[in-house]
C-alpha atoms as a PDB file:
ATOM      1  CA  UNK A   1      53.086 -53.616  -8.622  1.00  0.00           C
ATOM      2  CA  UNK A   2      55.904 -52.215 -10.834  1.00  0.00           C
ATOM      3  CA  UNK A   3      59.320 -52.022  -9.055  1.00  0.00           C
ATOM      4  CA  UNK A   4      60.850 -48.600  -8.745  1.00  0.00           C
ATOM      5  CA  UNK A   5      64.059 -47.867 -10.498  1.00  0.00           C
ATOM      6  CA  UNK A   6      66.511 -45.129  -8.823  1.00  0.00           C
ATOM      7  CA  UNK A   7      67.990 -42.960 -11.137  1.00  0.00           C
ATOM      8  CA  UNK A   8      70.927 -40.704  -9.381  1.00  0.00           C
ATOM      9  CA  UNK A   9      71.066 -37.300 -10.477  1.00  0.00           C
ATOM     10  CA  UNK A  10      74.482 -35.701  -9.177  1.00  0.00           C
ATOM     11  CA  UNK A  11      74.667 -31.917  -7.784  1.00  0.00           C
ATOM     12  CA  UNK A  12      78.330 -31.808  -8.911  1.00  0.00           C
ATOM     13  CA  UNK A  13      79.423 -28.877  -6.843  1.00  0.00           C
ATOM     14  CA  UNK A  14      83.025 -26.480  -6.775  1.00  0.00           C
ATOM     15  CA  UNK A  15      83.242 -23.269  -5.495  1.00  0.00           C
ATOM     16  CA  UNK A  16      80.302 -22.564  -4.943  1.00  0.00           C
ATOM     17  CA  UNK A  17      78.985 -23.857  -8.722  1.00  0.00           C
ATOM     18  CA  UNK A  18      76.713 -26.585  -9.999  1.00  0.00           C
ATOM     19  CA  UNK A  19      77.496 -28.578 -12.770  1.00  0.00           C
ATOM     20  CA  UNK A  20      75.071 -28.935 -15.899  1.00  0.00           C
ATOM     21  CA  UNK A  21      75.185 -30.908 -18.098  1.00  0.00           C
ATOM     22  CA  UNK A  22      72.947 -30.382 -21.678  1.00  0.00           C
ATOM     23  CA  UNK A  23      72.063 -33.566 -23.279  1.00  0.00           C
ATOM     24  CA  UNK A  24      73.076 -34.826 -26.901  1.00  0.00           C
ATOM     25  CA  UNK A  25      69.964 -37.801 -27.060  1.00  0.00           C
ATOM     26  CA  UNK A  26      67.567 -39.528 -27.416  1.00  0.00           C
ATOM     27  CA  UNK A  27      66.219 -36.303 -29.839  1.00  0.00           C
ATOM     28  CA  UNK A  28      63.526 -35.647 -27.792  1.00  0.00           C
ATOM     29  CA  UNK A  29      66.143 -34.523 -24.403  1.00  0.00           C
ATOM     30  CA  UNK A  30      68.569 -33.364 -26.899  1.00  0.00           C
ATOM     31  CA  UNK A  31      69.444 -29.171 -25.842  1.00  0.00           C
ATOM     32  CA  UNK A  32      67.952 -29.684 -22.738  1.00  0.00           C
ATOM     33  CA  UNK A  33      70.499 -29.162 -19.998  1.00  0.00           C
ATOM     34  CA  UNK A  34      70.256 -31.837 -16.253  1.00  0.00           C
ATOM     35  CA  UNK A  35      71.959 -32.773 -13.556  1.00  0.00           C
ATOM     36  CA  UNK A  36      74.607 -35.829 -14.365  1.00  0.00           C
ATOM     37  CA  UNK A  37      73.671 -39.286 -13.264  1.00  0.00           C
ATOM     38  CA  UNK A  38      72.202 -42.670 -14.509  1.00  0.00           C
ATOM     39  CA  UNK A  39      70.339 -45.219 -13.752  1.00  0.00           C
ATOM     40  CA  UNK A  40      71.575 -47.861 -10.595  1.00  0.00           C
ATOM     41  CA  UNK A  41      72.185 -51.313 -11.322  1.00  0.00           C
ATOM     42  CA  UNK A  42      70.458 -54.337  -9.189  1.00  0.00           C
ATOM     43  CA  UNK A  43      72.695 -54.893  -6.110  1.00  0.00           C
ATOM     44  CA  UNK A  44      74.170 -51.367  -6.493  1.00  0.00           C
ATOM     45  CA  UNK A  45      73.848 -48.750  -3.969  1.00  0.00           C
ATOM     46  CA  UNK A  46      72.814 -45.550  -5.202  1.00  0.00           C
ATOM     47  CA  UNK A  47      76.359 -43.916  -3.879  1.00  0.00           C
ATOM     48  CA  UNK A  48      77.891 -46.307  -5.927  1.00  0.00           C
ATOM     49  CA  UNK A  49      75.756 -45.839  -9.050  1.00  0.00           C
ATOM     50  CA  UNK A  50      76.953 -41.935  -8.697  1.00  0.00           C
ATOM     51  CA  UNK A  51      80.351 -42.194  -8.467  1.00  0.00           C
ATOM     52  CA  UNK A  52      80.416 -45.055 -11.884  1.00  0.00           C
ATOM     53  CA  UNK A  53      78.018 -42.644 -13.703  1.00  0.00           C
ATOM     54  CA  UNK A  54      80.224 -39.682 -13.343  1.00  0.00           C
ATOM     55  CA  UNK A  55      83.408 -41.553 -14.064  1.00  0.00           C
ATOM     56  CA  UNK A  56      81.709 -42.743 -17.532  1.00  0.00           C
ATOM     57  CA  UNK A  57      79.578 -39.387 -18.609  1.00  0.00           C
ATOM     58  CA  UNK A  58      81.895 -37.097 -17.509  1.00  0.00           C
ATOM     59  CA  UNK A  59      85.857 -39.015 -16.888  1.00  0.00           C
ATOM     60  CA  UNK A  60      86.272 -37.896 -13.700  1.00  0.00           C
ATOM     61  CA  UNK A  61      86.550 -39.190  -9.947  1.00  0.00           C
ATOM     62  CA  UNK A  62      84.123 -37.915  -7.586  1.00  0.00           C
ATOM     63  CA  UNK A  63      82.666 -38.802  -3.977  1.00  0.00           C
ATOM     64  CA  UNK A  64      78.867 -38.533  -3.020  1.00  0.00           C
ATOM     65  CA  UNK A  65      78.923 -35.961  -0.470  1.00  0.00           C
ATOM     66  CA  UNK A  66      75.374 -36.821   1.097  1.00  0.00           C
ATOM     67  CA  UNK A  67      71.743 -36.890  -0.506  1.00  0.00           C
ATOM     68  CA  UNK A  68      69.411 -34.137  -1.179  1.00  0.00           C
ATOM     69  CA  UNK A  69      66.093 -34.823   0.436  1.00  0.00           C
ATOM     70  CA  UNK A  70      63.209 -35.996  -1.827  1.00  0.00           C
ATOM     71  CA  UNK A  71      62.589 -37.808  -4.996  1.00  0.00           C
ATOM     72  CA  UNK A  72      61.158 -36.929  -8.359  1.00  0.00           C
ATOM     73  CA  UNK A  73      59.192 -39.348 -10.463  1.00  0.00           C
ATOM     74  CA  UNK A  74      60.361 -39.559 -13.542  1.00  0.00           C
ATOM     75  CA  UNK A  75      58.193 -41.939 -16.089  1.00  0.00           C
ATOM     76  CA  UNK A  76      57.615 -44.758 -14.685  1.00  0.00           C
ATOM     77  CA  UNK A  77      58.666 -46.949 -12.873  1.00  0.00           C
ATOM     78  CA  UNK A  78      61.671 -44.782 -12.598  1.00  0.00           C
ATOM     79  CA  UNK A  79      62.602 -41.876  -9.990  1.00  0.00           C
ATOM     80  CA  UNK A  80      65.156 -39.774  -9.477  1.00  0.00           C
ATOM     81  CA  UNK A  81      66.977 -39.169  -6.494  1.00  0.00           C
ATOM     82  CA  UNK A  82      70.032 -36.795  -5.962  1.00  0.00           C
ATOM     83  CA  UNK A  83      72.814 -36.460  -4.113  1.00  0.00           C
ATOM     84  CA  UNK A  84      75.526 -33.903  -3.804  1.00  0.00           C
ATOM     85  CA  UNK A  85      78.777 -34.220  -5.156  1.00  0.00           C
ATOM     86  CA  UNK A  86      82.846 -33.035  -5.716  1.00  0.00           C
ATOM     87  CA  UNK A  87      85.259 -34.062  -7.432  1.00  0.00           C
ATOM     88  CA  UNK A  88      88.313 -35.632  -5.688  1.00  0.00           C
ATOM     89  CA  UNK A  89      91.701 -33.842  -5.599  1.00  0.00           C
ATOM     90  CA  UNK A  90      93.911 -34.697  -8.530  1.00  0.00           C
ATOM     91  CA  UNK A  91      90.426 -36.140 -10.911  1.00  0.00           C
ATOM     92  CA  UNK A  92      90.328 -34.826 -14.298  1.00  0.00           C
ATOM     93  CA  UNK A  93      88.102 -31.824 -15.601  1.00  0.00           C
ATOM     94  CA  UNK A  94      84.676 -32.710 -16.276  1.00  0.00           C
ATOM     95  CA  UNK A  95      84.139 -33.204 -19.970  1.00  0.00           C
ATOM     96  CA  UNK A  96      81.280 -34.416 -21.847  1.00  0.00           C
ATOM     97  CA  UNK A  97      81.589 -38.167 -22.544  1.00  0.00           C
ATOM     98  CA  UNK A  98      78.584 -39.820 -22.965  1.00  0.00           C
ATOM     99  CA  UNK A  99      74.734 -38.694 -23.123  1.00  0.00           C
ATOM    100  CA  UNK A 100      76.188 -35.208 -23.743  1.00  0.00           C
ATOM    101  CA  UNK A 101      77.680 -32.321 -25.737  1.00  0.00           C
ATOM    102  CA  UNK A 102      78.093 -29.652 -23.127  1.00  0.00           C
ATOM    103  CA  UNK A 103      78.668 -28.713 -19.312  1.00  0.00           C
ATOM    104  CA  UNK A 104      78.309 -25.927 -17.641  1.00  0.00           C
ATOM    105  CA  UNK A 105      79.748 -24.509 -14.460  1.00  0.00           C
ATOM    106  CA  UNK A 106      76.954 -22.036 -12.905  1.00  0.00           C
ATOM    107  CA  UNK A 107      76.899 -20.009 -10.208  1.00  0.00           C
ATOM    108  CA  UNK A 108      73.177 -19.254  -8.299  1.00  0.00           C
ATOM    109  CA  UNK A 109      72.853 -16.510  -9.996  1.00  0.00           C
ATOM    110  CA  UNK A 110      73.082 -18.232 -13.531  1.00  0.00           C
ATOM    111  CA  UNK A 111      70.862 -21.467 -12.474  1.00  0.00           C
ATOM    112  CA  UNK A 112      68.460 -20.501 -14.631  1.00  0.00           C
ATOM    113  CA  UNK A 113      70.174 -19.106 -17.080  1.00  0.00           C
ATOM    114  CA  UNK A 114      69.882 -22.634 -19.003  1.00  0.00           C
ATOM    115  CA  UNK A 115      66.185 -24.900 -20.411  1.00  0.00           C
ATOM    116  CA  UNK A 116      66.379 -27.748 -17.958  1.00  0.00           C
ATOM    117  CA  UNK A 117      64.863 -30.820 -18.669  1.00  0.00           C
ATOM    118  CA  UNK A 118      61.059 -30.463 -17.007  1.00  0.00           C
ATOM    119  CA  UNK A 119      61.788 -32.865 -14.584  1.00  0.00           C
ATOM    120  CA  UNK A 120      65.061 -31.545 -13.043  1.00  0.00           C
ATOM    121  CA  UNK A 121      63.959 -28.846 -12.373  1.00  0.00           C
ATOM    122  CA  UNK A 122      61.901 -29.649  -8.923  1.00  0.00           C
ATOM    123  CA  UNK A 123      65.229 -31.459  -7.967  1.00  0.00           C
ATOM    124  CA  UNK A 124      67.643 -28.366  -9.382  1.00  0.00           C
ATOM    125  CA  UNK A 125      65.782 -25.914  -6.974  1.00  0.00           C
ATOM    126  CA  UNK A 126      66.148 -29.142  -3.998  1.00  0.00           C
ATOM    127  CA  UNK A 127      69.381 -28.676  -4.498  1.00  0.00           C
ATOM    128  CA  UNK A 128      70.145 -24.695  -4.429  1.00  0.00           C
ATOM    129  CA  UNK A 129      70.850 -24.680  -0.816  1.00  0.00           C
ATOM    130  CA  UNK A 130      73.702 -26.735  -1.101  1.00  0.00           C
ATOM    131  CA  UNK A 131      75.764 -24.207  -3.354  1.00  0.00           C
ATOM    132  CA  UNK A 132      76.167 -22.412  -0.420  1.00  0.00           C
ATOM    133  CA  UNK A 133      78.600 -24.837   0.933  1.00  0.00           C
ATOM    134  CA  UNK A 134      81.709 -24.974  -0.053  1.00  0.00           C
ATOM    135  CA  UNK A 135      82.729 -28.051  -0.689  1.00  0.00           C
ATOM    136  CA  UNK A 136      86.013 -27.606  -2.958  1.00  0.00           C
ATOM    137  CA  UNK A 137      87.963 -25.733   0.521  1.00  0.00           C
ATOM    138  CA  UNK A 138      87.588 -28.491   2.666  1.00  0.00           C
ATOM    139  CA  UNK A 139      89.663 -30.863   0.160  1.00  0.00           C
ATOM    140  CA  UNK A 140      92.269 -28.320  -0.514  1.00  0.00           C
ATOM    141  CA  UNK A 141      92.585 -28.022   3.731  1.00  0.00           C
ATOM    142  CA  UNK A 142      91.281 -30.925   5.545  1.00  0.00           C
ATOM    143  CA  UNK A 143      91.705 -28.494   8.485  1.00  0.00           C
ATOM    144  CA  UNK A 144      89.006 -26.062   7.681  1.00  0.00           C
ATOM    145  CA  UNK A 145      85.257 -27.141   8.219  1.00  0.00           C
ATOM    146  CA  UNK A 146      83.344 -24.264   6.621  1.00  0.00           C
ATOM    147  CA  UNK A 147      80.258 -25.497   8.993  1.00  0.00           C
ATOM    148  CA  UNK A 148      82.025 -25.384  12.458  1.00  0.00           C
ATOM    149  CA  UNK A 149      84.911 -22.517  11.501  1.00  0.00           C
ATOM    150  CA  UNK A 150      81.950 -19.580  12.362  1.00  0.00           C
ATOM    151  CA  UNK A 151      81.464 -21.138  15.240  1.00  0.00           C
ATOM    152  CA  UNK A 152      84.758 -21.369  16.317  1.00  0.00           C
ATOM    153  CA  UNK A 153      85.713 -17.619  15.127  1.00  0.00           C
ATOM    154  CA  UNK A 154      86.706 -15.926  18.208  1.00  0.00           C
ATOM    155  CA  UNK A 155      84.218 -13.075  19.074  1.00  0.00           C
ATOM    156  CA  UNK A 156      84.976  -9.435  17.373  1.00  0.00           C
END
């Protein structure tokens, strides 16, 4: 039985945004846009494997925020897995390093605005429900929990 290699797609999100990033190679990928991520190494968690993988494609520190349910084959023996994402306070802008020649910030509305890759696209649509949160307030003010703040909204 073939092993199964993880492959850790990040849903890179800020204000309400995705990040997408359209890929330079091999020739066959190349103008097709994906989710950022790589392959994990042996002995590596996947967490792990998402935070080094942004750092080298894209320069900039980030934190795995928590994982998307699911998992998309990819060829085998590989599969890809995805987790949300931000960017810490103080990293760099995302720019395109390695593996690609473009990123794009999009909103819900533009999702689909750009050819993903065939198979991102069952994990793009995993991940939709997540740009909902907000996940760049809650760095700027560690005070403010966007998922208990309705809660605690007095009553109008």
């Amino acid at each position: 039985m073939t092993r199964r290699i993880v492959v850790v797609g990040a849903a890179l999100l800020d204000d309400g945004r995705l990040l997408a990033a359209r890929r330079s190679a091999p020739p066959e990928l190349a103008g097709r846009w994906e989710l950022p991520g790589g392959k994990v190494e042996p002995g590596e968690r996947p967490e792990a494997a998402l935070v080094r993988e942004l750092r080298e494609e894209l320069g900039v520190d980030a934190e795995s925020v928590e994982r998307v349910p699911g998992g998309w084959p990819l060829r085998a023996p590989y599969e890809l897995q995805v987790w949300t994402a931000r960017l810490c306070p103080g990293s760099a802008t995302p720019e395109p390093l390695q593996d690609h020649d473009a990123l794009r910030w999009l909103t819900p509305a533009e999702i689909w605005d750009v050819p993903w890759l065939d198979q991102d696209v069952p994990a793009v649509r995993a991940a939709l429900i997540h740009l909902a949160d907000d996940f760049a307030d809650p760095c700027a003010d560690p005070r403010r929990n966007p998922r208990t703040d309705a809660r605690d909204a007095p009553d109008a």
